[in-house]
PDB file of N, CA and C in Angstrom:
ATOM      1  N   UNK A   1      -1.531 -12.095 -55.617  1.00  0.00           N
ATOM      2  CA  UNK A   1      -2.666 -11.438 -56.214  1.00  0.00           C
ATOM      3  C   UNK A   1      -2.237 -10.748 -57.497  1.00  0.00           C
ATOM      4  N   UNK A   2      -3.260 -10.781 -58.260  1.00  0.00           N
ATOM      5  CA  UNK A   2      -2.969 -10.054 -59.880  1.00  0.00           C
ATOM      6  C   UNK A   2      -3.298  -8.297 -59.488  1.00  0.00           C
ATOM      7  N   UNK A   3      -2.746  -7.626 -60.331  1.00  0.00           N
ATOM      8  CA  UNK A   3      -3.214  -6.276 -60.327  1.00  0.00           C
ATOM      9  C   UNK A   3      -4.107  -6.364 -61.027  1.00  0.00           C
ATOM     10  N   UNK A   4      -5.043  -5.104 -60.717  1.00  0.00           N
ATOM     11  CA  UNK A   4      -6.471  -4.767 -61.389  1.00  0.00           C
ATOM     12  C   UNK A   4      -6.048  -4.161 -61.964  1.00  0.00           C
ATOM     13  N   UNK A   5      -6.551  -3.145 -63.424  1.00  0.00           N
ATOM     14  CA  UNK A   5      -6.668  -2.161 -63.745  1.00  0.00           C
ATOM     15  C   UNK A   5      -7.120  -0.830 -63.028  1.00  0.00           C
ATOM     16  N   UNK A   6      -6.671   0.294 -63.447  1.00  0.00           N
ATOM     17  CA  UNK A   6      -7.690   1.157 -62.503  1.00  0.00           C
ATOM     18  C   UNK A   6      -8.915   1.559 -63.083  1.00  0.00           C
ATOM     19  N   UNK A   7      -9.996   1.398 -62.394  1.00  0.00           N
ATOM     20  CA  UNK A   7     -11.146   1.396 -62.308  1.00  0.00           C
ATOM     21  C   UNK A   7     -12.108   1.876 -61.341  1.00  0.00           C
ATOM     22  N   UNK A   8     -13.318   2.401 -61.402  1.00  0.00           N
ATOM     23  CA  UNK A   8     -14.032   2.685 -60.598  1.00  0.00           C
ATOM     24  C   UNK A   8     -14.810   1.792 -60.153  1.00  0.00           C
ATOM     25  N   UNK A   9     -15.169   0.554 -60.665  1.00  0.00           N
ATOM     26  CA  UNK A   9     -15.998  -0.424 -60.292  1.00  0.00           C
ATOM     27  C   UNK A   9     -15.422  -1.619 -60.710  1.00  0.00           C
ATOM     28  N   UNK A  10     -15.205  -3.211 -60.040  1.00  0.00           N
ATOM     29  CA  UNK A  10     -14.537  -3.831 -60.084  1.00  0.00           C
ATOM     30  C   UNK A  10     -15.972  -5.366 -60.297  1.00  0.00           C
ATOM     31  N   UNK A  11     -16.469  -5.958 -60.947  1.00  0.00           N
ATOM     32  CA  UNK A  11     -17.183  -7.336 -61.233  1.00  0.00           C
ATOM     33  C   UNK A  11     -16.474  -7.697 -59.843  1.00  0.00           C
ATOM     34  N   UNK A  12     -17.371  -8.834 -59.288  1.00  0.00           N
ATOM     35  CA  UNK A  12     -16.987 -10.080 -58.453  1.00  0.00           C
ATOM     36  C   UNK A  12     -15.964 -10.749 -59.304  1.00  0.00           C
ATOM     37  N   UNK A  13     -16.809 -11.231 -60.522  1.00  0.00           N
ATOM     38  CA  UNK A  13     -15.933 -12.364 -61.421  1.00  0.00           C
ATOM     39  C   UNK A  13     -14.062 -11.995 -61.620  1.00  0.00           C
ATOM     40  N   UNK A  14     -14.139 -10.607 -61.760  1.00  0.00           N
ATOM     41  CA  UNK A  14     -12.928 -10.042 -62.064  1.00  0.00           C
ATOM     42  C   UNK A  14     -11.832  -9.551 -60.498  1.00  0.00           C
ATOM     43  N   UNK A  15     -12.363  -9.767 -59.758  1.00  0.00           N
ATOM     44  CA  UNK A  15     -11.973  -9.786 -57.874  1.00  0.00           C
ATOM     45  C   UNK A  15     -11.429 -11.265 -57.876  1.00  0.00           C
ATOM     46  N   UNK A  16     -12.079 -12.108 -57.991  1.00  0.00           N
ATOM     47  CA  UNK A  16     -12.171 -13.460 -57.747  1.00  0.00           C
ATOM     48  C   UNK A  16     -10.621 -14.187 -58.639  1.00  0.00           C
ATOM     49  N   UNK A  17     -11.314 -13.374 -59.821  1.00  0.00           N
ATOM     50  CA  UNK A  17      -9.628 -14.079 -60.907  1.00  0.00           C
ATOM     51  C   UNK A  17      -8.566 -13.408 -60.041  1.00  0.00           C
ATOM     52  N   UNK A  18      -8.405 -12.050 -59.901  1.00  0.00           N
ATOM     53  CA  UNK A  18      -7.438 -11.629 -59.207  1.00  0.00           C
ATOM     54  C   UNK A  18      -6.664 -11.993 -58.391  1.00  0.00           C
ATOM     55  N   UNK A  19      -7.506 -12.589 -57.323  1.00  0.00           N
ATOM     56  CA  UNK A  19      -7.176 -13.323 -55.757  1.00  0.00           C
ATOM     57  C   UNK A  19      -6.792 -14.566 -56.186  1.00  0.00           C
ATOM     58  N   UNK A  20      -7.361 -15.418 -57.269  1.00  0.00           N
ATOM     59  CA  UNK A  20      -7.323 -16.563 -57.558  1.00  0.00           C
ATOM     60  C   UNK A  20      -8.126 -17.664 -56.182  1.00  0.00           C
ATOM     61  N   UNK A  21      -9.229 -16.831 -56.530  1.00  0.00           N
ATOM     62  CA  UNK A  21      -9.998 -17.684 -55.484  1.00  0.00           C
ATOM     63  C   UNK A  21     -11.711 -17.758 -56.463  1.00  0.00           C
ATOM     64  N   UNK A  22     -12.553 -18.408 -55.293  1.00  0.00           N
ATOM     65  CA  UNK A  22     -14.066 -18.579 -56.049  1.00  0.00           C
ATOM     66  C   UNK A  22     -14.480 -17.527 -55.914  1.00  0.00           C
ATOM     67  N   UNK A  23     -15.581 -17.228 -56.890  1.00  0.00           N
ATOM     68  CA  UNK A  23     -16.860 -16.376 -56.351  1.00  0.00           C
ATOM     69  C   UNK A  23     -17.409 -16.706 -55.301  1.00  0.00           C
ATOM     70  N   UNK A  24     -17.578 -17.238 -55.074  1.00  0.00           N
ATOM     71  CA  UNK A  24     -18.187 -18.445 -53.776  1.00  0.00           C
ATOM     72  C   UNK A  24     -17.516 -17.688 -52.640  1.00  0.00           C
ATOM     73  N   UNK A  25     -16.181 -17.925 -52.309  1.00  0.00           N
ATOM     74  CA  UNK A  25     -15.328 -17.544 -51.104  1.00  0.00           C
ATOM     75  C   UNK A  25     -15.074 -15.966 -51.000  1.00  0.00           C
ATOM     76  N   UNK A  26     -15.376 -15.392 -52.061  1.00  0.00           N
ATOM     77  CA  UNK A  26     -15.860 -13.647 -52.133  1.00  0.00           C
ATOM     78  C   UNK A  26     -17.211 -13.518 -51.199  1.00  0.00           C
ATOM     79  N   UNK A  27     -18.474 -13.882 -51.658  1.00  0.00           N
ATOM     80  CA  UNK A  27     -19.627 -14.051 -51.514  1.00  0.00           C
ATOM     81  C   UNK A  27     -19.227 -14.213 -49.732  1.00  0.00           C
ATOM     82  N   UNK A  28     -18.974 -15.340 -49.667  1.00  0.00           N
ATOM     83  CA  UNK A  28     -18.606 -15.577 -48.111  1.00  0.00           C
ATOM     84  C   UNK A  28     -17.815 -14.615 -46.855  1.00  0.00           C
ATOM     85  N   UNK A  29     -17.132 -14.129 -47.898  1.00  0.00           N
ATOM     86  CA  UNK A  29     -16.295 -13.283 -46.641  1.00  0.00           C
ATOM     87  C   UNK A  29     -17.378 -11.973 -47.248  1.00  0.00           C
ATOM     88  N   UNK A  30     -17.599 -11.249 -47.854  1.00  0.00           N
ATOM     89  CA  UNK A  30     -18.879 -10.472 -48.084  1.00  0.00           C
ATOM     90  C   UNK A  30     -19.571 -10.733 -46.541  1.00  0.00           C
ATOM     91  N   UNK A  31     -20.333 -11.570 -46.157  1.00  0.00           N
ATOM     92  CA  UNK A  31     -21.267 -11.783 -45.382  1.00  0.00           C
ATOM     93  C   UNK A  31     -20.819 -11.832 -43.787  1.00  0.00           C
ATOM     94  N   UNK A  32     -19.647 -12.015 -43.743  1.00  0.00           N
ATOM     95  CA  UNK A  32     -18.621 -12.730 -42.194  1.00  0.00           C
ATOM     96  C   UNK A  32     -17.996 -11.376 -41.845  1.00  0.00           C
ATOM     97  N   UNK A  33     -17.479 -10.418 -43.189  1.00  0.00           N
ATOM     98  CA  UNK A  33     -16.813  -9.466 -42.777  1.00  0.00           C
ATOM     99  C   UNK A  33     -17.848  -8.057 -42.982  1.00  0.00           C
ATOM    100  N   UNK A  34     -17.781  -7.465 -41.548  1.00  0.00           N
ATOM    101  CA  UNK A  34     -18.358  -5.872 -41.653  1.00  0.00           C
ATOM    102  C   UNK A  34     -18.020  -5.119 -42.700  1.00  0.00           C
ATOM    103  N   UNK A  35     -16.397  -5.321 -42.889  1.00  0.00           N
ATOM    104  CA  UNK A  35     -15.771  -3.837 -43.913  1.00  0.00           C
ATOM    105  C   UNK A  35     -16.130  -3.959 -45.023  1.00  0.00           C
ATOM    106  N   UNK A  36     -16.666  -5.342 -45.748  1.00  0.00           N
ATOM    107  CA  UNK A  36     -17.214  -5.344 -46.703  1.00  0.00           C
ATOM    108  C   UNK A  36     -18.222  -5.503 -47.237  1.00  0.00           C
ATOM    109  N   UNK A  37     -18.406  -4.072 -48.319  1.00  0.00           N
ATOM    110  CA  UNK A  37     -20.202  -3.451 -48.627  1.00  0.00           C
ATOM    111  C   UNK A  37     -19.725  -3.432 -49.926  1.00  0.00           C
ATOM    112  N   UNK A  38     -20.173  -4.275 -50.395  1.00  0.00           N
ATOM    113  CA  UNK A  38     -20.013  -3.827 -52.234  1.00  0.00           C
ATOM    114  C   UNK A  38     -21.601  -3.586 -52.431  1.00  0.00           C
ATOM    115  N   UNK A  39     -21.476  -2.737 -53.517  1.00  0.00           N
ATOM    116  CA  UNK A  39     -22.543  -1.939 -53.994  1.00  0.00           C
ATOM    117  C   UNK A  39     -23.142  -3.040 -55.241  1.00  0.00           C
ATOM    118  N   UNK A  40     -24.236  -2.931 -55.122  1.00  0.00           N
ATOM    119  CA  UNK A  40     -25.048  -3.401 -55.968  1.00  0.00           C
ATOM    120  C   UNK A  40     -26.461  -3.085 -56.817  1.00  0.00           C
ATOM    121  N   UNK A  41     -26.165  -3.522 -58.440  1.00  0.00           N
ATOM    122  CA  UNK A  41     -26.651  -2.790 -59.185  1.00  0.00           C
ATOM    123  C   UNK A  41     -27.887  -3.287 -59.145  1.00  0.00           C
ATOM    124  N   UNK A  42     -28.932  -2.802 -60.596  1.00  0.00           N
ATOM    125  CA  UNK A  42     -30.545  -3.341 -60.279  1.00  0.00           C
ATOM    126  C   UNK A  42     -31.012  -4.839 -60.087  1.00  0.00           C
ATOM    127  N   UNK A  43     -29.754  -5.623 -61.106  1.00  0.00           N
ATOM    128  CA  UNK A  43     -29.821  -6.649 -61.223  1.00  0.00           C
ATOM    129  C   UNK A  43     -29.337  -7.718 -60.097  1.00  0.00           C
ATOM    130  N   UNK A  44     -28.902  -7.185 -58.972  1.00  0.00           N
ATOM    131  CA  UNK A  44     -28.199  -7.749 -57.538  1.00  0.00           C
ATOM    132  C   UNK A  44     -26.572  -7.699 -58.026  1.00  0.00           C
ATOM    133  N   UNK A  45     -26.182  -7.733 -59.055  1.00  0.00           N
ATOM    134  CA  UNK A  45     -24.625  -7.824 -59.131  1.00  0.00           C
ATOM    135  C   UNK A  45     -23.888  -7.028 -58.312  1.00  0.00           C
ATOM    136  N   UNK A  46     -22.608  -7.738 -57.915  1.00  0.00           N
ATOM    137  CA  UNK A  46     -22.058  -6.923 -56.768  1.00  0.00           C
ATOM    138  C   UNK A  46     -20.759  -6.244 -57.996  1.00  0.00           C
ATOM    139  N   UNK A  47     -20.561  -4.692 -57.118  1.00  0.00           N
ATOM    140  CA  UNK A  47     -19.550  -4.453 -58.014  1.00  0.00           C
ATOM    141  C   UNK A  47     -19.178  -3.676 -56.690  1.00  0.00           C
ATOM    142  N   UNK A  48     -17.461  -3.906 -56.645  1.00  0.00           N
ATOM    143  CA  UNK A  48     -16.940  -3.447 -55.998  1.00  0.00           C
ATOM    144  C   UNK A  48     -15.593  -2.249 -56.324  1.00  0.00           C
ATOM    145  N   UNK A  49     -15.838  -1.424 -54.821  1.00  0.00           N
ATOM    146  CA  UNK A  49     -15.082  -0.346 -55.313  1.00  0.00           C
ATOM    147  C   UNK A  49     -13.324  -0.162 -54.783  1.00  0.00           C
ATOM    148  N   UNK A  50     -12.141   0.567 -55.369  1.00  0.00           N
ATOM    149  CA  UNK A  50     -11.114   0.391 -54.644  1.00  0.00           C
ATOM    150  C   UNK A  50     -10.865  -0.092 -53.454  1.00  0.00           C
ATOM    151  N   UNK A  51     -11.583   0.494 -52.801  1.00  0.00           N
ATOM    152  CA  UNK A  51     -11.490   0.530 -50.963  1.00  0.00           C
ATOM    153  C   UNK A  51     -12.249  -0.982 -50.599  1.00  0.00           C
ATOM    154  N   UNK A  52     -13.279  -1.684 -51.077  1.00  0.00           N
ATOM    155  CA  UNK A  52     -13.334  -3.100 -50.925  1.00  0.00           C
ATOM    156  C   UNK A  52     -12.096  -3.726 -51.331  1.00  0.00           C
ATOM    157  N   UNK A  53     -11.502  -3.473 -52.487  1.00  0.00           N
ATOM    158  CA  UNK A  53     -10.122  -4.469 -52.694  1.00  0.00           C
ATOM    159  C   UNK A  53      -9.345  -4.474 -51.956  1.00  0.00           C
ATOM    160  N   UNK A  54      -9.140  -2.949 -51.228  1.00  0.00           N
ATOM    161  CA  UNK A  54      -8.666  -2.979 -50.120  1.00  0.00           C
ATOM    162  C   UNK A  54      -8.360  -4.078 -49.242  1.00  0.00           C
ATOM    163  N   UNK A  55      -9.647  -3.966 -48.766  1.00  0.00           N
ATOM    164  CA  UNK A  55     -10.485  -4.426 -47.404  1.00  0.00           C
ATOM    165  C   UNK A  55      -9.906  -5.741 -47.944  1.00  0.00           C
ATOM    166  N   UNK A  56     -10.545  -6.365 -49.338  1.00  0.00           N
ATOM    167  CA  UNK A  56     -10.418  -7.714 -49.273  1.00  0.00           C
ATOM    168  C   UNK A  56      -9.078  -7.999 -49.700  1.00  0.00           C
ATOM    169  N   UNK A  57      -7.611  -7.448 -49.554  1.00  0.00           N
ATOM    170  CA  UNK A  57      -6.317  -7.376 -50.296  1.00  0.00           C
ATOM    171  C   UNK A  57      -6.145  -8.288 -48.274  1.00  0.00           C
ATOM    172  N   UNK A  58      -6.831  -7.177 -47.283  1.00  0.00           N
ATOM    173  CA  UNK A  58      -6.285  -7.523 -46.040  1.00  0.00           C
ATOM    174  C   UNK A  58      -6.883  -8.788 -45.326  1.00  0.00           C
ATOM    175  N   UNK A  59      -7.861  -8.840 -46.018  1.00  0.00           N
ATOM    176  CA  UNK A  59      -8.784 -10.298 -45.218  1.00  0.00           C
ATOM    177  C   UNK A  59      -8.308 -11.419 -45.725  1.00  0.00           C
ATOM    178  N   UNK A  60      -7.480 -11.475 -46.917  1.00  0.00           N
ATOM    179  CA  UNK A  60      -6.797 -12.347 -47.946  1.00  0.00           C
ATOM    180  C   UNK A  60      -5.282 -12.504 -47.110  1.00  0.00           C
ATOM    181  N   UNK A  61      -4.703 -11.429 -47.086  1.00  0.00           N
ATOM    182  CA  UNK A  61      -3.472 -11.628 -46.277  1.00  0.00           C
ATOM    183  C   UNK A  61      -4.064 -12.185 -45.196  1.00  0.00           C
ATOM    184  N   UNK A  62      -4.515 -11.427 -44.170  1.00  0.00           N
ATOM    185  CA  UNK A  62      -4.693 -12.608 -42.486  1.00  0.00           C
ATOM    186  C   UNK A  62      -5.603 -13.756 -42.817  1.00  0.00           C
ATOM    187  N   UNK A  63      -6.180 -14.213 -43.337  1.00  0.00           N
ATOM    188  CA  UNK A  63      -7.157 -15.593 -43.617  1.00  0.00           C
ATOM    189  C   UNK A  63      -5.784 -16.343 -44.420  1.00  0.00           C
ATOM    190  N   UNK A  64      -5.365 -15.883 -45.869  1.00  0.00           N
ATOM    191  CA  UNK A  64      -4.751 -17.157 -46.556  1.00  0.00           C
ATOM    192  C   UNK A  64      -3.538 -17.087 -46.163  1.00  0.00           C
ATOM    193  N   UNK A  65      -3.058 -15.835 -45.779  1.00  0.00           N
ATOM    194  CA  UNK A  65      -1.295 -15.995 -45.919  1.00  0.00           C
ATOM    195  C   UNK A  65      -0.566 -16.042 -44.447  1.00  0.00           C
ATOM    196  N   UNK A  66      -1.848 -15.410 -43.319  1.00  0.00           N
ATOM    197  CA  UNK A  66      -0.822 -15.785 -42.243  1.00  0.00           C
ATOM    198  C   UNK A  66      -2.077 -16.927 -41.655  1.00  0.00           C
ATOM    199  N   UNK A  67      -2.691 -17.445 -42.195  1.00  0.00           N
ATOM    200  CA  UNK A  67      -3.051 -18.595 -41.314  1.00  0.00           C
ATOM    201  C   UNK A  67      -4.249 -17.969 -39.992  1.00  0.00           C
ATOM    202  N   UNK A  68      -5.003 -16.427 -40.233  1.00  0.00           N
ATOM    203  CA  UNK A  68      -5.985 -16.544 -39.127  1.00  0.00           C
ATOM    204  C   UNK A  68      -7.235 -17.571 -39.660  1.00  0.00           C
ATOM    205  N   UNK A  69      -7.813 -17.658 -38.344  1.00  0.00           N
ATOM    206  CA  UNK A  69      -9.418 -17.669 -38.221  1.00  0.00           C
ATOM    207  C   UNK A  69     -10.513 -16.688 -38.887  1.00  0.00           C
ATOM    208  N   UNK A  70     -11.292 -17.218 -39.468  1.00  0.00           N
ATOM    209  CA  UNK A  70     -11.849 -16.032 -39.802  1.00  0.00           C
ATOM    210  C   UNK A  70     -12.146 -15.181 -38.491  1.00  0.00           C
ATOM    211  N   UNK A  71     -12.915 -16.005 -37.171  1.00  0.00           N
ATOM    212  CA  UNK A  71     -12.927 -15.065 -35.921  1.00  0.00           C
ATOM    213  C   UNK A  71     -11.756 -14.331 -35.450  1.00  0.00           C
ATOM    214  N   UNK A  72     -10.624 -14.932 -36.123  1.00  0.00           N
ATOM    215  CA  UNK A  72      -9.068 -14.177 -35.187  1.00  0.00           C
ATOM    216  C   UNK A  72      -9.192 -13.128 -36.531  1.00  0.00           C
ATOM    217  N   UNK A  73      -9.635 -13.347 -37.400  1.00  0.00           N
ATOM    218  CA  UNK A  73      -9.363 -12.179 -38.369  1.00  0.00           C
ATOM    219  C   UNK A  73     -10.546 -10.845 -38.158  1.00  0.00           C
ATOM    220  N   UNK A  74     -11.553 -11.352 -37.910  1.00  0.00           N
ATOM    221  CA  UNK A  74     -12.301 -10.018 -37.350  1.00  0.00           C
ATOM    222  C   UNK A  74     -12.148  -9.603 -36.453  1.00  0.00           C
ATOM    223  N   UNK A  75     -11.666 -10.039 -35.504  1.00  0.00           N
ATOM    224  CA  UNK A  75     -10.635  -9.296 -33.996  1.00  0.00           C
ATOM    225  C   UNK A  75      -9.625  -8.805 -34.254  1.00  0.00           C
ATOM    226  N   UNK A  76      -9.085  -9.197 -35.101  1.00  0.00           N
ATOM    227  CA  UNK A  76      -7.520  -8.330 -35.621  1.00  0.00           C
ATOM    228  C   UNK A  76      -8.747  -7.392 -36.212  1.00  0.00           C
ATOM    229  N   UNK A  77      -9.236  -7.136 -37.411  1.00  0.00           N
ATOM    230  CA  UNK A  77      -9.397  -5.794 -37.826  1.00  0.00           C
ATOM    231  C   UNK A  77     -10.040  -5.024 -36.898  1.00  0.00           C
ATOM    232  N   UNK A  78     -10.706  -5.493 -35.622  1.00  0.00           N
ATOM    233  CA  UNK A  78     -11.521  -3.943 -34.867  1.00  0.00           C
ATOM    234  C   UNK A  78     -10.522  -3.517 -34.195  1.00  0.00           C
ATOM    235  N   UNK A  79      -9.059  -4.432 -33.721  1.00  0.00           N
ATOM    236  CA  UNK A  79      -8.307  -3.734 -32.996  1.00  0.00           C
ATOM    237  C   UNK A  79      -7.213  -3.157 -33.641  1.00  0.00           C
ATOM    238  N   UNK A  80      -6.718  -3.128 -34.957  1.00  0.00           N
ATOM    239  CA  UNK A  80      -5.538  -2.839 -35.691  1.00  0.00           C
ATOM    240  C   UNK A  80      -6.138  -2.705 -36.991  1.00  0.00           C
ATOM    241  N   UNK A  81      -6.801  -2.289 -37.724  1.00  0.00           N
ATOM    242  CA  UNK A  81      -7.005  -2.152 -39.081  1.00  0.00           C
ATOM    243  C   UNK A  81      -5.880  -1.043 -39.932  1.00  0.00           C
ATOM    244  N   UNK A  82      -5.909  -0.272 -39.217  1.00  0.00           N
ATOM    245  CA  UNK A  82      -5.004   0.839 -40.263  1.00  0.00           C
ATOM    246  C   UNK A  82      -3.557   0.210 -39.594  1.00  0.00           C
ATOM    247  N   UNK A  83      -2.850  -0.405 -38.243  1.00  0.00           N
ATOM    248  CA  UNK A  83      -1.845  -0.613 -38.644  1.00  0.00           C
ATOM    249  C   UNK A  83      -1.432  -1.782 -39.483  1.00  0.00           C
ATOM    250  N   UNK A  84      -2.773  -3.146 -39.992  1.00  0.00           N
ATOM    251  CA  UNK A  84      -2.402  -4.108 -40.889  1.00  0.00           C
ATOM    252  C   UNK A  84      -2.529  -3.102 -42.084  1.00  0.00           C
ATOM    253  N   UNK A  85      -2.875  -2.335 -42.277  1.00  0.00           N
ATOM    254  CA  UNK A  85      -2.878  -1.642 -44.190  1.00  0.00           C
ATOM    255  C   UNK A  85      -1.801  -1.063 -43.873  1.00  0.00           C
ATOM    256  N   UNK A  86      -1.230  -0.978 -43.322  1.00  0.00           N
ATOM    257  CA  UNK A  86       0.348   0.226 -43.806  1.00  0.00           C
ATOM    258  C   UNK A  86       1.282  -1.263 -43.365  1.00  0.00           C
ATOM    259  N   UNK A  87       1.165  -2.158 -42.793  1.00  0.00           N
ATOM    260  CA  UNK A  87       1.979  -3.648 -42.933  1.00  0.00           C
ATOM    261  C   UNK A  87       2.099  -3.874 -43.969  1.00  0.00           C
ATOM    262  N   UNK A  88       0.321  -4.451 -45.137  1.00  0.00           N
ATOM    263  CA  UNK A  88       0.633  -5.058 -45.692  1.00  0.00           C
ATOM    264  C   UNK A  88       1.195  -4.284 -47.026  1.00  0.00           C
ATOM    265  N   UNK A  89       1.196  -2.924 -47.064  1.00  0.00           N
ATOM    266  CA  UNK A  89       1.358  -2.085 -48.305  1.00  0.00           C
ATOM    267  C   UNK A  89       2.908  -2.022 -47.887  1.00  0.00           C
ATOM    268  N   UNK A  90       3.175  -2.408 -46.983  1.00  0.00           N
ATOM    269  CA  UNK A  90       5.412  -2.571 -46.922  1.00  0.00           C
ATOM    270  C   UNK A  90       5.574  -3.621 -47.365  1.00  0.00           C
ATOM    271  N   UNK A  91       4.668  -4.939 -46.980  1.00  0.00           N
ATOM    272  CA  UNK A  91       4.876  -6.476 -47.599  1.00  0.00           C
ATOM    273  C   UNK A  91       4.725  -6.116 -48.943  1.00  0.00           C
ATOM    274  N   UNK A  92       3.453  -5.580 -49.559  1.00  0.00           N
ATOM    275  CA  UNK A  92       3.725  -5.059 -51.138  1.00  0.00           C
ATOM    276  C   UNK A  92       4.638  -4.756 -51.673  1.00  0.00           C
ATOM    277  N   UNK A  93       5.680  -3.222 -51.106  1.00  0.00           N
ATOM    278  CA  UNK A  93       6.539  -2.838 -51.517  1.00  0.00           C
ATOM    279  C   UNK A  93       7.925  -3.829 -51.850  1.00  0.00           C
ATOM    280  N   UNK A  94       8.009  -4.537 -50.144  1.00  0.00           N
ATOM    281  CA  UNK A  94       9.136  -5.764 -50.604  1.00  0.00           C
ATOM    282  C   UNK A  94       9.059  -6.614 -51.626  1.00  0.00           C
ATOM    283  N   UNK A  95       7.575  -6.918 -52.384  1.00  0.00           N
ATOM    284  CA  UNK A  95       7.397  -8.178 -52.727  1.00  0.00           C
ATOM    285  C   UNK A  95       8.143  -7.202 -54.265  1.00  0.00           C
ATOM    286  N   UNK A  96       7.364  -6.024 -54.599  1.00  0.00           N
ATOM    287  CA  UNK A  96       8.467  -5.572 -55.882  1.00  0.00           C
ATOM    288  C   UNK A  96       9.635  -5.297 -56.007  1.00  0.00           C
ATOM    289  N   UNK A  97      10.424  -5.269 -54.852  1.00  0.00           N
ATOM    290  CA  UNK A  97      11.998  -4.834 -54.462  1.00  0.00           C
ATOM    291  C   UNK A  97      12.179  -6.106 -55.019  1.00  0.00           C
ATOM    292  N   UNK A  98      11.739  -6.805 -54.288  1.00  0.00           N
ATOM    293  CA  UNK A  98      12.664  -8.592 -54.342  1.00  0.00           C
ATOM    294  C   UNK A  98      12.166  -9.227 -56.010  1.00  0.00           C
ATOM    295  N   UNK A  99      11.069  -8.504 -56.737  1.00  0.00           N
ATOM    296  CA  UNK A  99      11.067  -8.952 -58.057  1.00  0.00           C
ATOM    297  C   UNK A  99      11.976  -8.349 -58.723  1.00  0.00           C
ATOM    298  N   UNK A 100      12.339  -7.330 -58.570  1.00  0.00           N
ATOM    299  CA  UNK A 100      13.086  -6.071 -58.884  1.00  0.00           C
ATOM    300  C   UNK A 100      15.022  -6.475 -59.421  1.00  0.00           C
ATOM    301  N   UNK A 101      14.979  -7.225 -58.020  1.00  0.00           N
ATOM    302  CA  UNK A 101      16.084  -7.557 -57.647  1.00  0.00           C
ATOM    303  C   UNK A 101      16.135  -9.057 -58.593  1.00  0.00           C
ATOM    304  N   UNK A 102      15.616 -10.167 -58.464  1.00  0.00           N
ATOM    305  CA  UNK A 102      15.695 -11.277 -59.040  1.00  0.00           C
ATOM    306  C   UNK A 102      15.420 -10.913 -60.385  1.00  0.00           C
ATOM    307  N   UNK A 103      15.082  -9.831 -61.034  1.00  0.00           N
ATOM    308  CA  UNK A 103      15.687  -9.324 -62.540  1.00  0.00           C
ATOM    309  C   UNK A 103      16.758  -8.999 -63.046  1.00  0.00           C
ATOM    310  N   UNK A 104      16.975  -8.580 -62.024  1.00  0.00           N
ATOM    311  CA  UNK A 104      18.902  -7.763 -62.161  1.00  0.00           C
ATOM    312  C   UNK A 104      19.706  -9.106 -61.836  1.00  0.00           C
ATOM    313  N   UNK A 105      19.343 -10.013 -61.014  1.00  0.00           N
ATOM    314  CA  UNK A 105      20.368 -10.930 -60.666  1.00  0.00           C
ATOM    315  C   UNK A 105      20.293 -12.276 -61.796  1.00  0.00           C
ATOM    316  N   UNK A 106      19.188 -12.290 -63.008  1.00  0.00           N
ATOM    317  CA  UNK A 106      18.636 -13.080 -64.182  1.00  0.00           C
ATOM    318  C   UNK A 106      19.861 -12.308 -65.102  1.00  0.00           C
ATOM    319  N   UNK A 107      20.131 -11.206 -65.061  1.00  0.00           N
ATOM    320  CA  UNK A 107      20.655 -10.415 -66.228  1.00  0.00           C
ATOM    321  C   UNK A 107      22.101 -10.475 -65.917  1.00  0.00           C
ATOM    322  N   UNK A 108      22.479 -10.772 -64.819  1.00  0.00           N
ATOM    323  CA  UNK A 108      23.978 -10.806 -64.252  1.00  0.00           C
ATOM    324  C   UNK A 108      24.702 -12.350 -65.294  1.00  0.00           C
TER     325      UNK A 108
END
């Protein structure tokens, strides 16, 4: 996933580049998943806030990266939600250690 800027309100279009996925497959898990409520303006546009990227940082990990169901993925979040966000924010942390590291070992 790309980093966002920080922001208070986040476009679909600009979620979507991030993830490197469709609007389409946003839209979809929108509708399948409870945790996600993006707010929407007069015009129906969805704009979403930190805490959806959240939400959708974790539905992205268990759907694309470990291979759930979307049904095994909404059973994982009613029974474990806060311990997959402090998982995947250590998988975060490693993923910059180990960039971290394959800089220093480019410069060797």
């Amino acid at each position: 996933m790309q980093t966002l800027p920080d922001k208070r309100y986040y476009s679909i279009g600009e979620v979507a580049k991030a993830f490197e996925v469709n609007t389409s497959l946003i839209r979809f898990w929108e509708t399948t998943f409870d945790i996600l409520k993006p707010k929407k303006n007069a015009k129906g546009n969805r704009k979403f806030t930190p805490e959806d990227i959240k939400n959708l940082q974790l539905i992205y990990h268990l759907v694309k990266e470990k291979g759930y169901t979307l049904e095994g993925a909404k059973a994982h979040l009613k029974v474990s939600k806060n311990k997959t966000l402090d998982n995947l924010d250590l998988v975060k942390r490693l993923y910059l250690v180990k960039e971290e590291l394959l800089k220093i070992k480019s410069q060797l």
